[in-house]
N, C-alpha and C. Protein backbone atom coordinates (compact mmCIF):
# COMPACT_ATOMS: atom_id res chain seq x y z
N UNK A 1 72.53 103.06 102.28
CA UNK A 1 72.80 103.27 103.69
C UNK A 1 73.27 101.98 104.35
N UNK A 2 73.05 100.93 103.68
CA UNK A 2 73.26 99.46 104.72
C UNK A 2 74.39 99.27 103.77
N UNK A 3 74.63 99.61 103.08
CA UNK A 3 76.31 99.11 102.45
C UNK A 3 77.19 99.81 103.49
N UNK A 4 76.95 101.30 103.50
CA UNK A 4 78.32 102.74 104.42
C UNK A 4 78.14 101.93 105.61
N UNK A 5 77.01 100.88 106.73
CA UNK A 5 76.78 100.33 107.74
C UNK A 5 78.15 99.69 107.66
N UNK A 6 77.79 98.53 106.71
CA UNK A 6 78.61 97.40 106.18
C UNK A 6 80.03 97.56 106.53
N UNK A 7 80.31 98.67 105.51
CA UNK A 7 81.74 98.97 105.32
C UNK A 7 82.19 99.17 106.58
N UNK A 8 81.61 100.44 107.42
CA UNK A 8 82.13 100.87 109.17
C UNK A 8 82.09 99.90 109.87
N UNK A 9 81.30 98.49 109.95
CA UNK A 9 81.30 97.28 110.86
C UNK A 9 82.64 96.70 110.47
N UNK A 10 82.79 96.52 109.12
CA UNK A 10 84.24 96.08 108.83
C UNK A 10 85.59 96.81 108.93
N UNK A 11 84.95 98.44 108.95
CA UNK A 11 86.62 98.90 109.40
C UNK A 11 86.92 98.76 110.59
N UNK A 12 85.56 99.17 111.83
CA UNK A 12 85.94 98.71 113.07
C UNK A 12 86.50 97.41 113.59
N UNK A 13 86.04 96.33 112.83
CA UNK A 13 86.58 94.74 112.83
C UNK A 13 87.87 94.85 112.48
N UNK A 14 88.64 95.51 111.45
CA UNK A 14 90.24 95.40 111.42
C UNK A 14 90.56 96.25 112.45
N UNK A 15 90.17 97.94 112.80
CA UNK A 15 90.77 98.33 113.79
C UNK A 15 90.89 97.17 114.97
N UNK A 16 89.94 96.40 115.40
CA UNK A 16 89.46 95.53 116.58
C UNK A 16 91.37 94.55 116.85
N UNK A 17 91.21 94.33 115.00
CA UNK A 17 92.06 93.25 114.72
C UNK A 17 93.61 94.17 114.70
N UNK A 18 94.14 95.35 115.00
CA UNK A 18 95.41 96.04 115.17
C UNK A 18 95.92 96.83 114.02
N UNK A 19 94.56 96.76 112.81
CA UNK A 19 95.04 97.62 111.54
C UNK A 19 94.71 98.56 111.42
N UNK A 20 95.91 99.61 111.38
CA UNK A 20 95.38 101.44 110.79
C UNK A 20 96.22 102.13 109.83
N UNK A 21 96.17 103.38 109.76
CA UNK A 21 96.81 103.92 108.68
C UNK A 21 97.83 103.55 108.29
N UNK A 22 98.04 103.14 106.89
CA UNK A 22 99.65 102.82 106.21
C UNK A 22 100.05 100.88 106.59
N UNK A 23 98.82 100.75 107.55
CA UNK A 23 99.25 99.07 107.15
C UNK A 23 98.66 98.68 106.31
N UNK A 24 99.30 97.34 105.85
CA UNK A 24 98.70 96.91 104.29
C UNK A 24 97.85 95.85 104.51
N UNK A 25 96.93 95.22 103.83
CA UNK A 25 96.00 94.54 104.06
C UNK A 25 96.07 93.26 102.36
N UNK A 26 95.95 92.27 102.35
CA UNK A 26 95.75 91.40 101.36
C UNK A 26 94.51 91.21 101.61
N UNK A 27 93.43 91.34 100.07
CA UNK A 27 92.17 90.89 99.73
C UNK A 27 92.52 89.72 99.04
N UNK A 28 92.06 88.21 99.40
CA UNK A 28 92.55 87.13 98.53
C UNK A 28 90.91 86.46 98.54
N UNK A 29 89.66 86.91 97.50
CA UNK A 29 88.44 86.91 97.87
C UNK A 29 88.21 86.05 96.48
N UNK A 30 87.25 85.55 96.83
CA UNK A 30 86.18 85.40 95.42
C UNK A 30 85.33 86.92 94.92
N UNK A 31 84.76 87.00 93.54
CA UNK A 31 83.84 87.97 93.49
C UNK A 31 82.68 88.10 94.07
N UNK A 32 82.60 88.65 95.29
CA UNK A 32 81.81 88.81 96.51
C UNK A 32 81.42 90.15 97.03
N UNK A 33 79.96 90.68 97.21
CA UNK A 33 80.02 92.35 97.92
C UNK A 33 81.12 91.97 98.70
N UNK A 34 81.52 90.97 100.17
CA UNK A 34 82.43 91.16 100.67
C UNK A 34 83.79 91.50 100.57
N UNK A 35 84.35 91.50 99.20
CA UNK A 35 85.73 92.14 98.77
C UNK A 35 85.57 93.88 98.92
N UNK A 36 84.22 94.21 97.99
CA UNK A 36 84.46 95.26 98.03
C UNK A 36 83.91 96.04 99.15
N UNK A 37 83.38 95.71 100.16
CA UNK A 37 82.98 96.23 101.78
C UNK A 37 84.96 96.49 102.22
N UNK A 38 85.29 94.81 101.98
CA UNK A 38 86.75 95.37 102.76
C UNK A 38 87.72 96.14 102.02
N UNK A 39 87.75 96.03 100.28
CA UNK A 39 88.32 97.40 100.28
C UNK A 39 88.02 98.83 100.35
N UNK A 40 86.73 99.12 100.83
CA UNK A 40 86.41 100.52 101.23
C UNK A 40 86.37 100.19 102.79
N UNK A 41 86.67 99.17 103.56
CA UNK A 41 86.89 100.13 105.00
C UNK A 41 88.64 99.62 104.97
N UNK A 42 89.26 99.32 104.46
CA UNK A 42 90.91 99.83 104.35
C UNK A 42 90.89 100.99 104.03
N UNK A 43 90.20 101.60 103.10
CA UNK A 43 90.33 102.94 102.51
C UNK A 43 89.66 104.21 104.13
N UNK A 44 88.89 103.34 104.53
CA UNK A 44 88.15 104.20 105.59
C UNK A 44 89.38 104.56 106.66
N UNK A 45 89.90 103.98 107.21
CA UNK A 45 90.70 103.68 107.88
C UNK A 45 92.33 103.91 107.79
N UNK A 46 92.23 104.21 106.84
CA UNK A 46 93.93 104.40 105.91
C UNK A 46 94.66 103.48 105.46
N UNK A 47 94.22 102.18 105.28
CA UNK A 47 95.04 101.09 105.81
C UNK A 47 95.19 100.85 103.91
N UNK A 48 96.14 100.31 103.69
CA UNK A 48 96.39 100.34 102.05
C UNK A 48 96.40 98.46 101.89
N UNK A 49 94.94 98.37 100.68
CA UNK A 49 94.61 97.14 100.22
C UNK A 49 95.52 96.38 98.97
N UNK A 50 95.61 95.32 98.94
CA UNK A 50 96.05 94.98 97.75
C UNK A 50 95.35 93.88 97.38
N UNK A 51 94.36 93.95 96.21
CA UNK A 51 93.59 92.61 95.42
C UNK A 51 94.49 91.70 95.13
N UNK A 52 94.41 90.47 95.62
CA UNK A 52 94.82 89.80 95.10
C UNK A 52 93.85 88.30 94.33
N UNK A 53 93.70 88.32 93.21
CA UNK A 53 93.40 87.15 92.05
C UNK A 53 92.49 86.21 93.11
N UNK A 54 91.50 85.57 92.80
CA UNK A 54 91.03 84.04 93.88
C UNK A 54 91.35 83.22 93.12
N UNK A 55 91.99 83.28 91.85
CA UNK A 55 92.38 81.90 91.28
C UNK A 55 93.96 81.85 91.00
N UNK A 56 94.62 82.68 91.93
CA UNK A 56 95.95 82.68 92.13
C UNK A 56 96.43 81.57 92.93
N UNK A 57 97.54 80.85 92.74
CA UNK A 57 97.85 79.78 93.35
C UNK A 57 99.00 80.18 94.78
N UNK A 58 99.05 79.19 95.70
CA UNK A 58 99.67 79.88 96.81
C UNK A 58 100.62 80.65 97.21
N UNK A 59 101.90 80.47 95.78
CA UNK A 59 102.89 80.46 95.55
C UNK A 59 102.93 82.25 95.43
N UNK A 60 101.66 82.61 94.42
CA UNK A 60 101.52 83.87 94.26
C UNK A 60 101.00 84.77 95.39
N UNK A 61 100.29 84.07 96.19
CA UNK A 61 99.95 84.71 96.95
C UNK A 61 101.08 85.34 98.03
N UNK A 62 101.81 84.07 97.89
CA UNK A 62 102.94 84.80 98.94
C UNK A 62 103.86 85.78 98.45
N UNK A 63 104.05 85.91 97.21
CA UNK A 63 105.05 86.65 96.57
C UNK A 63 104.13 87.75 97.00
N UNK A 64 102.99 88.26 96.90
CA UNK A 64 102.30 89.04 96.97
C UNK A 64 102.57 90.00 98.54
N UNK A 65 102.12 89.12 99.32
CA UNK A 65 102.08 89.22 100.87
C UNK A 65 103.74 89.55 101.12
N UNK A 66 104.43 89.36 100.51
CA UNK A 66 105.80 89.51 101.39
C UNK A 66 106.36 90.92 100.36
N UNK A 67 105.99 91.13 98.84
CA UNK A 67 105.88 92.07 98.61
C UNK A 67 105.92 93.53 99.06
N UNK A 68 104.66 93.22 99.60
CA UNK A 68 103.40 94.04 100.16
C UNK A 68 104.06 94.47 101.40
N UNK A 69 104.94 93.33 102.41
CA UNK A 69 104.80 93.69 103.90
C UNK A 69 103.66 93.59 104.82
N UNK A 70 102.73 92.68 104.45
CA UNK A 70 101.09 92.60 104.52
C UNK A 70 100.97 92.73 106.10
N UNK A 71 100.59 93.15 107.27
CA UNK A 71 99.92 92.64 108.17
C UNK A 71 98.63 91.95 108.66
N UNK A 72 97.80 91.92 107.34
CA UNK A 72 96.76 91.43 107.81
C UNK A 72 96.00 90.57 106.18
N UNK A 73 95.55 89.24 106.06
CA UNK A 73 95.02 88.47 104.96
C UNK A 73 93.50 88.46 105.27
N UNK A 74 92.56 88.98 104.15
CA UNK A 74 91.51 88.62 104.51
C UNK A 74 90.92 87.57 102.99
N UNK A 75 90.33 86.59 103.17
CA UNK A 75 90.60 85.68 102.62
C UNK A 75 88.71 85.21 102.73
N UNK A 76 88.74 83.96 102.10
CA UNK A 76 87.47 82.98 102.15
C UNK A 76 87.92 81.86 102.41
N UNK A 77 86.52 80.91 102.67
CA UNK A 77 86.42 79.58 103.01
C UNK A 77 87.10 78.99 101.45
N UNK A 78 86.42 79.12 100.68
CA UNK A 78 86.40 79.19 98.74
C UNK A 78 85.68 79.86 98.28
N UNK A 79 85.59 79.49 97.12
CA UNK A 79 84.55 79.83 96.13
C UNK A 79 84.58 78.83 95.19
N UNK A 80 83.08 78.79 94.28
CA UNK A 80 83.06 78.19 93.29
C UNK A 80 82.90 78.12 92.16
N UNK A 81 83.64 77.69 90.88
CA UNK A 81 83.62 77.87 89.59
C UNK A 81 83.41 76.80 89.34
N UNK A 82 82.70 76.55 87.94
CA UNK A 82 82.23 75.51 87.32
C UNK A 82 81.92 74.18 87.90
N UNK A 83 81.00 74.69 89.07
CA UNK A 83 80.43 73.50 90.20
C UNK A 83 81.54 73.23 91.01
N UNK A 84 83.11 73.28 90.80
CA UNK A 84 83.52 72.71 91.85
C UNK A 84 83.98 73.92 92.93
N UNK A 85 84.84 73.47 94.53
CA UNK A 85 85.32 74.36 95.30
C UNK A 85 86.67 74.80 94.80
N UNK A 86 86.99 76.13 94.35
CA UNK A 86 87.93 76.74 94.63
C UNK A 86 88.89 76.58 96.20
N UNK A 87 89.37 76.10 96.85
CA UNK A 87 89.99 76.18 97.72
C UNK A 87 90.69 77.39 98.18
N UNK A 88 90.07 78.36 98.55
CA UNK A 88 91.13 79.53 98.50
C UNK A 88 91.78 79.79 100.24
N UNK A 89 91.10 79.31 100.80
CA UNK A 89 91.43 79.18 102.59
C UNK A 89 93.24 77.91 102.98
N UNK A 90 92.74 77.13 101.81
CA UNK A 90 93.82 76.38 101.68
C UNK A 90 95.10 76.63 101.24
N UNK A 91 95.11 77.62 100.12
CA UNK A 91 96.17 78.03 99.17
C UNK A 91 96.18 79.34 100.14
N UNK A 92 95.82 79.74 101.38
CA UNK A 92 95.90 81.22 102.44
C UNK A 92 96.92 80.50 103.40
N UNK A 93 96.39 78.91 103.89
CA UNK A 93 96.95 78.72 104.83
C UNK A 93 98.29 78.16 104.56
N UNK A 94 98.35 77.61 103.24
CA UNK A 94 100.41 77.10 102.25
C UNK A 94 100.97 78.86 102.34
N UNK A 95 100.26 79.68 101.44
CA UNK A 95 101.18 80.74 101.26
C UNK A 95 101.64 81.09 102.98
N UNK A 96 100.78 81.46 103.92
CA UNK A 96 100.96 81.75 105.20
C UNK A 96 101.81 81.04 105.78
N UNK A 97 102.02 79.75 105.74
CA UNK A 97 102.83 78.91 106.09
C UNK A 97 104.52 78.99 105.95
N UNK A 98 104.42 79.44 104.54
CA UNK A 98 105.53 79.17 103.82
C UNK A 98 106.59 80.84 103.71
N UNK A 99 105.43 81.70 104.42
CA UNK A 99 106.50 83.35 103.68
C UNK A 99 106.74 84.10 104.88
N UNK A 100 108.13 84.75 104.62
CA UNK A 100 108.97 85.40 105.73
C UNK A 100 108.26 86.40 106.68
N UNK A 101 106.71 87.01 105.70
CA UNK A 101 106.33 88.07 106.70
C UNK A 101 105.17 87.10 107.53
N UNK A 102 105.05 87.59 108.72
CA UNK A 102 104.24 86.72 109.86
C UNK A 102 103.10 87.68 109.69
N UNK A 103 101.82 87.14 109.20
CA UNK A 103 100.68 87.44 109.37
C UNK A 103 100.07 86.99 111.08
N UNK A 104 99.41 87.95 111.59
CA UNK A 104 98.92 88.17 112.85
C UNK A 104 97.60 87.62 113.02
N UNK A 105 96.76 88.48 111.64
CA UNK A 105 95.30 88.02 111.79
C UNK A 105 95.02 87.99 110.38
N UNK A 106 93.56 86.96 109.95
CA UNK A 106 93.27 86.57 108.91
C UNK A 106 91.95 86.60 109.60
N UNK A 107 91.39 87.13 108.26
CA UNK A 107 89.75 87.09 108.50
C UNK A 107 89.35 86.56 107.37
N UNK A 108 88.29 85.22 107.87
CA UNK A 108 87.77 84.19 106.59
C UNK A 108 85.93 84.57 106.72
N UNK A 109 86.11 84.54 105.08
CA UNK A 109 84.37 84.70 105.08
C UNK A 109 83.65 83.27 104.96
N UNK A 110 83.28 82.67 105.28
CA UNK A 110 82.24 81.50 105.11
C UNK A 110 81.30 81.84 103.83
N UNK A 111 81.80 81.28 102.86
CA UNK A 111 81.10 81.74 101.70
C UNK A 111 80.37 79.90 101.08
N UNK A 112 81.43 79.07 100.73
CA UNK A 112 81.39 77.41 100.65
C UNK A 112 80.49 77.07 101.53
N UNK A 113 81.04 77.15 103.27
CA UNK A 113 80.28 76.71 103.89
C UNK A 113 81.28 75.28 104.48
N UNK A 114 82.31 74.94 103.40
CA UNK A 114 82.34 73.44 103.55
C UNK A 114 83.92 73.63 104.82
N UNK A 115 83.84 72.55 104.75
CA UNK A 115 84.90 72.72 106.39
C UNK A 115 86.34 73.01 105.81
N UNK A 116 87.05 73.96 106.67
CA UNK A 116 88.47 74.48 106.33
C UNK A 116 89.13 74.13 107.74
N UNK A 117 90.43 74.17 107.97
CA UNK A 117 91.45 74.43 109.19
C UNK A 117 91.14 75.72 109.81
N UNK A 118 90.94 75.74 110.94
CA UNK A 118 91.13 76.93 111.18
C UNK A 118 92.41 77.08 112.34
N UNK A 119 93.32 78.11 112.21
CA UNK A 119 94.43 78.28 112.80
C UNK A 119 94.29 79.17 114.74
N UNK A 120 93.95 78.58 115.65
CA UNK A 120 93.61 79.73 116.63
C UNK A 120 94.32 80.37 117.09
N UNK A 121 93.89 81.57 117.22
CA UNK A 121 94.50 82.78 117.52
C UNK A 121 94.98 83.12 116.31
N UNK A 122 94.64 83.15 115.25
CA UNK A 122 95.25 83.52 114.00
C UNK A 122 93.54 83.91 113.12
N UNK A 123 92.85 82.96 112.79
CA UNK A 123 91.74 83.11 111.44
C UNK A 123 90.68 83.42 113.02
N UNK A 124 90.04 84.57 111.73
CA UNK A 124 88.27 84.89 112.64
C UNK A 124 87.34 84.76 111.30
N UNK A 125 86.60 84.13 111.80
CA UNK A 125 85.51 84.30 110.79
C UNK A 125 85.03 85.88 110.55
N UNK A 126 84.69 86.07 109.74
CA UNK A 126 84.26 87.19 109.40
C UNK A 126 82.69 87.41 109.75
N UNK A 127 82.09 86.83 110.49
CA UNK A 127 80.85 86.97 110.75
C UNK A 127 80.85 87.04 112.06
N UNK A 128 81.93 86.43 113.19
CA UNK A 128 82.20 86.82 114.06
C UNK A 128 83.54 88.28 114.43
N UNK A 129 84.07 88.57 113.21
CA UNK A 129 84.71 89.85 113.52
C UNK A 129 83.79 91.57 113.44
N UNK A 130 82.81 90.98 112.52
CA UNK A 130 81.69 92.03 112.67
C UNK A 130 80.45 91.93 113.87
N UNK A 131 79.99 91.16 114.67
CA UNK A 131 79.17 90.94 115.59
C UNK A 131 79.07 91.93 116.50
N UNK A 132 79.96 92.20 116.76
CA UNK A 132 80.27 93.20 118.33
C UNK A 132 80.76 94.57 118.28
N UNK A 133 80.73 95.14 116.83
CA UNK A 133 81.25 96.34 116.74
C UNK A 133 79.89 97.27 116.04
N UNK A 134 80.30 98.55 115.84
CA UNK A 134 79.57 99.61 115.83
C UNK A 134 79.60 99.73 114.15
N UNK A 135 78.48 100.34 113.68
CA UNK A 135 78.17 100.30 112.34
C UNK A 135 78.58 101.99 112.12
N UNK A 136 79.08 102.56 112.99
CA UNK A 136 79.73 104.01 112.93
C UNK A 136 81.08 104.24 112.74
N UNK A 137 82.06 104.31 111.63
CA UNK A 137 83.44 104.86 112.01
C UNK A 137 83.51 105.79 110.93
N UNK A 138 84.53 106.95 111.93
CA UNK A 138 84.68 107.80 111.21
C UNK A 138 85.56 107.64 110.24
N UNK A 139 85.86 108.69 109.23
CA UNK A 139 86.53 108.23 108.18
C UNK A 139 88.18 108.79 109.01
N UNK A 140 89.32 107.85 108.68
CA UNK A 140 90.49 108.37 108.84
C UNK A 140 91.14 109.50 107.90
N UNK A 141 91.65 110.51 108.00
CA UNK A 141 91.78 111.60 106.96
C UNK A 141 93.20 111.28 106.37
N UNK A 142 93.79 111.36 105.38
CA UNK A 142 94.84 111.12 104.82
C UNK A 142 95.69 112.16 103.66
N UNK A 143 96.19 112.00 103.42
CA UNK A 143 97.39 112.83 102.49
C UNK A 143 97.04 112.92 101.24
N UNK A 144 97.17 113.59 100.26
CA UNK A 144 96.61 113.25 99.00
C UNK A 144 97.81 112.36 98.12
N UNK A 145 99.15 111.93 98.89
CA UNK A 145 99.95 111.44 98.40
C UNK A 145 99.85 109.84 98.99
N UNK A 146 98.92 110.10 100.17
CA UNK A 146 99.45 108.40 101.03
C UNK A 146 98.79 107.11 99.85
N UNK A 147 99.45 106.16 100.15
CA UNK A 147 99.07 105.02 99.20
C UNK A 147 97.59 104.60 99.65
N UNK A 148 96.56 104.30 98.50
CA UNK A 148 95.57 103.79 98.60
C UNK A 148 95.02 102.28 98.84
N UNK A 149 96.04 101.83 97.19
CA UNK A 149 95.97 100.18 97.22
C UNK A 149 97.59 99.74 96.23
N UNK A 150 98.08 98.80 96.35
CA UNK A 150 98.66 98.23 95.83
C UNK A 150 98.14 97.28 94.64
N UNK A 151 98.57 97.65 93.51
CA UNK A 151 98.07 96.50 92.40
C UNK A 151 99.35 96.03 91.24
N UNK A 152 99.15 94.26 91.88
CA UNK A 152 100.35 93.56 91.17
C UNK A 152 100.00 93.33 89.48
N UNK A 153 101.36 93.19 88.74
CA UNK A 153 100.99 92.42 87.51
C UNK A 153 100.86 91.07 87.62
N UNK A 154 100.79 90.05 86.29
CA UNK A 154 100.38 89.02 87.32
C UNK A 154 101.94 87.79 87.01
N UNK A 155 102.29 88.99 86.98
CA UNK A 155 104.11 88.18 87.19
C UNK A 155 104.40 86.80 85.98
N UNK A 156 103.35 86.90 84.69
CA UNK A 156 103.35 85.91 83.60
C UNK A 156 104.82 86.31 83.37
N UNK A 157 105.85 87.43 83.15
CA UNK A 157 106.88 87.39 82.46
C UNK A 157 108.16 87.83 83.47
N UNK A 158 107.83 87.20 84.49
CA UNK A 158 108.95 87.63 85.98
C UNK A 158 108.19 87.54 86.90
N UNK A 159 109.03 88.00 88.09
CA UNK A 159 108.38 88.11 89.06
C UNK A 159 107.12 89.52 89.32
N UNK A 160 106.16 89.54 89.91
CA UNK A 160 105.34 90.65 89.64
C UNK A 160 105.81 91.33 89.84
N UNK A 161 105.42 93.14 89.47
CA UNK A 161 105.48 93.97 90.10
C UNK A 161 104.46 94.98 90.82
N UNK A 162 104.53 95.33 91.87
CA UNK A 162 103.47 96.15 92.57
C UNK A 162 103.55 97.94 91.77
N UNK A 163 102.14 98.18 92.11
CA UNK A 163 102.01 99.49 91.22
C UNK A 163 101.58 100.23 92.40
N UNK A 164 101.98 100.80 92.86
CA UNK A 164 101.29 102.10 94.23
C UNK A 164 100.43 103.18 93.53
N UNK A 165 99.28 103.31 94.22
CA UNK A 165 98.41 104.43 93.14
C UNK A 165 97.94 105.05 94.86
N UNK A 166 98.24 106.19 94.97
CA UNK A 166 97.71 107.63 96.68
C UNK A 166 96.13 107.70 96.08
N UNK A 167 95.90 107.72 97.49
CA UNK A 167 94.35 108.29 97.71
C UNK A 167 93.80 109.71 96.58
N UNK A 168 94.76 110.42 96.53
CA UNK A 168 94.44 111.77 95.55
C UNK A 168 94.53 111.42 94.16
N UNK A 169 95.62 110.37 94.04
CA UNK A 169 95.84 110.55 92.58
C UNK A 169 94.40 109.69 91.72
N UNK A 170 94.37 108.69 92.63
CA UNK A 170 92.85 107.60 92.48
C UNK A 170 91.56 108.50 92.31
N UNK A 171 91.17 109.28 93.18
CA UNK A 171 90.05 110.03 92.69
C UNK A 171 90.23 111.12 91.83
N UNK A 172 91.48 111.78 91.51
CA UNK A 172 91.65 112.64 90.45
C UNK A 172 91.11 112.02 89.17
N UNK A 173 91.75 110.76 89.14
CA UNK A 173 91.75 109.61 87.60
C UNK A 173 89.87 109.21 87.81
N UNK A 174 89.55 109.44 89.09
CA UNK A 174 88.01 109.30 88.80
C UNK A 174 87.32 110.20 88.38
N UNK A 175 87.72 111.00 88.74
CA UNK A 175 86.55 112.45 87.57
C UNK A 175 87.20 112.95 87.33
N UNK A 176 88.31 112.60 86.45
CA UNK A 176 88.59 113.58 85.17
C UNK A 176 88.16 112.11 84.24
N UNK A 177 88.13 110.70 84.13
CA UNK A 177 87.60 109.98 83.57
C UNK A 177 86.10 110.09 83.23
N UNK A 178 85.09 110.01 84.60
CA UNK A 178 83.88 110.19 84.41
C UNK A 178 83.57 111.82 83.22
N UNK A 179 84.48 113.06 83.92
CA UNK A 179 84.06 114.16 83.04
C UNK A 179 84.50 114.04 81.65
N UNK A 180 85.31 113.38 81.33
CA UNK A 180 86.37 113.18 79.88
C UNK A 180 85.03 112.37 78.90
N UNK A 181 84.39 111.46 79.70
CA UNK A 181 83.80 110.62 79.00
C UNK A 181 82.52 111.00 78.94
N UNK A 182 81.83 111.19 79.80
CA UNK A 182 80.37 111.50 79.76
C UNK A 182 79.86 113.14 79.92
C-alpha cells in the first residue's frame, strides 16, 4: 500500500511538472526503488518512459533524449559503484546542455547527497516535487496500442535504436510468459 502511495505522489509531481498522456519521460537513475516508483507513475498517467543506463555517458544520453523527443529528465544527484561517485547529475546537465530538444523540467533525487549545480527554474529535487501533492491519482486509461516505454539498444554497433513496446502488448507478454512458464 505505501509503494501505490509512492507511485500517485510521483505521478501527481510530473502532472504538477506539465506531463501527461503520450509525453515522454527519460529515467537516467541509479538502481533505486526510485526508478521504479517513476516508471509506474509514467505508466499511471500515460506518459511513455524510457530507461536510460546510469553508467551511460552524456553523449548517450542525449542521443537518447532527442531520440525520444523527451519532455521531461528525471535523473539523480549520482550514485555509487565501487566506493566512488558516479556523477550522473553532471553527465544530465552536458547532455541537457548540448541537445536540440529543450528539456523544461528535471527532477533530481538526492541519493549521494554530495553537492551538484542546480539549474533554476529547470531541476526540482525530488523530495520537494513530492511534498505538496496527494498520495491519490487516478489511473489515466489508455489504448491497448498507445506506447508504454521506449527501450534503446545500446548503440555498441551504430547509432541506437529505440524499440516501442503499447501498454497491451506489455501485459499480454506478461501472462502469457508467467502462464507459459509456471
Amino acid at each position: 500500500a505505501e509503494l501505490h502511495k509512492e507511485v500517485c505522489r510521483f505521478a501527481n509531481a510530473l502532472k504538477e511538472c506539465g506531463v501527461g498522456k503520450g509525453d515522454r519521460v527519460i529515467i537516467y537513475m541509479p538502481m533505486v526503488p526510485e526508478a521504479v516508483i517513476a516508471m509506474q507513475a509514467c505508466a499511471r498517467i500515460g506518459a511513455i518512459h524510457s530507461v536510460v543506463f546510469g553508467g551511460f555517458s552524456a553523449e548517450a544520453l542525449q542521443d537518447r533524449i532527442e531520440d525520444a523527443g523527451a519532455q521531461m529528465l528525471i535523473t539523480a544527484d549520482g550514485a555509487t559503484r565501487g566506493g566512488k561517485i558516479i556523477e550522473l547529475k553532471a553527465a544530465a546537465d552536458k547532455a541537457l546542455s548540448n541537445s536540440s530538444v529543450k528539456i523544461e523540467k528535471c527532477i533530481v533525487l538526492k541519493r549521494t547527497g554530495h553537492d551538484v549545480p542546480v539549474v533554476e527554474g529547470r531541476d526540482i529535487w525530488w523530495s520537494d516535487a513530492v511534498a505538496n501533492v496527494s498520495d491519490k491519482c487516478e489511473p489515466v486509461w489508455v489504448e491497448s496500442e498507445h506506447p508504454l516505454f521506449l527501450l534503446y539498444t545500446s548503440g555498441s554497433t551504430g547509432k541506437p535504436k529505440g524499440l516501442q513496446t503499447s501498454s497491451g502488448g506489455y501485459l499480454l507478454g506478461a501472462i502469457m510468459s508467467v502462464k507459459l512458464s509456471f
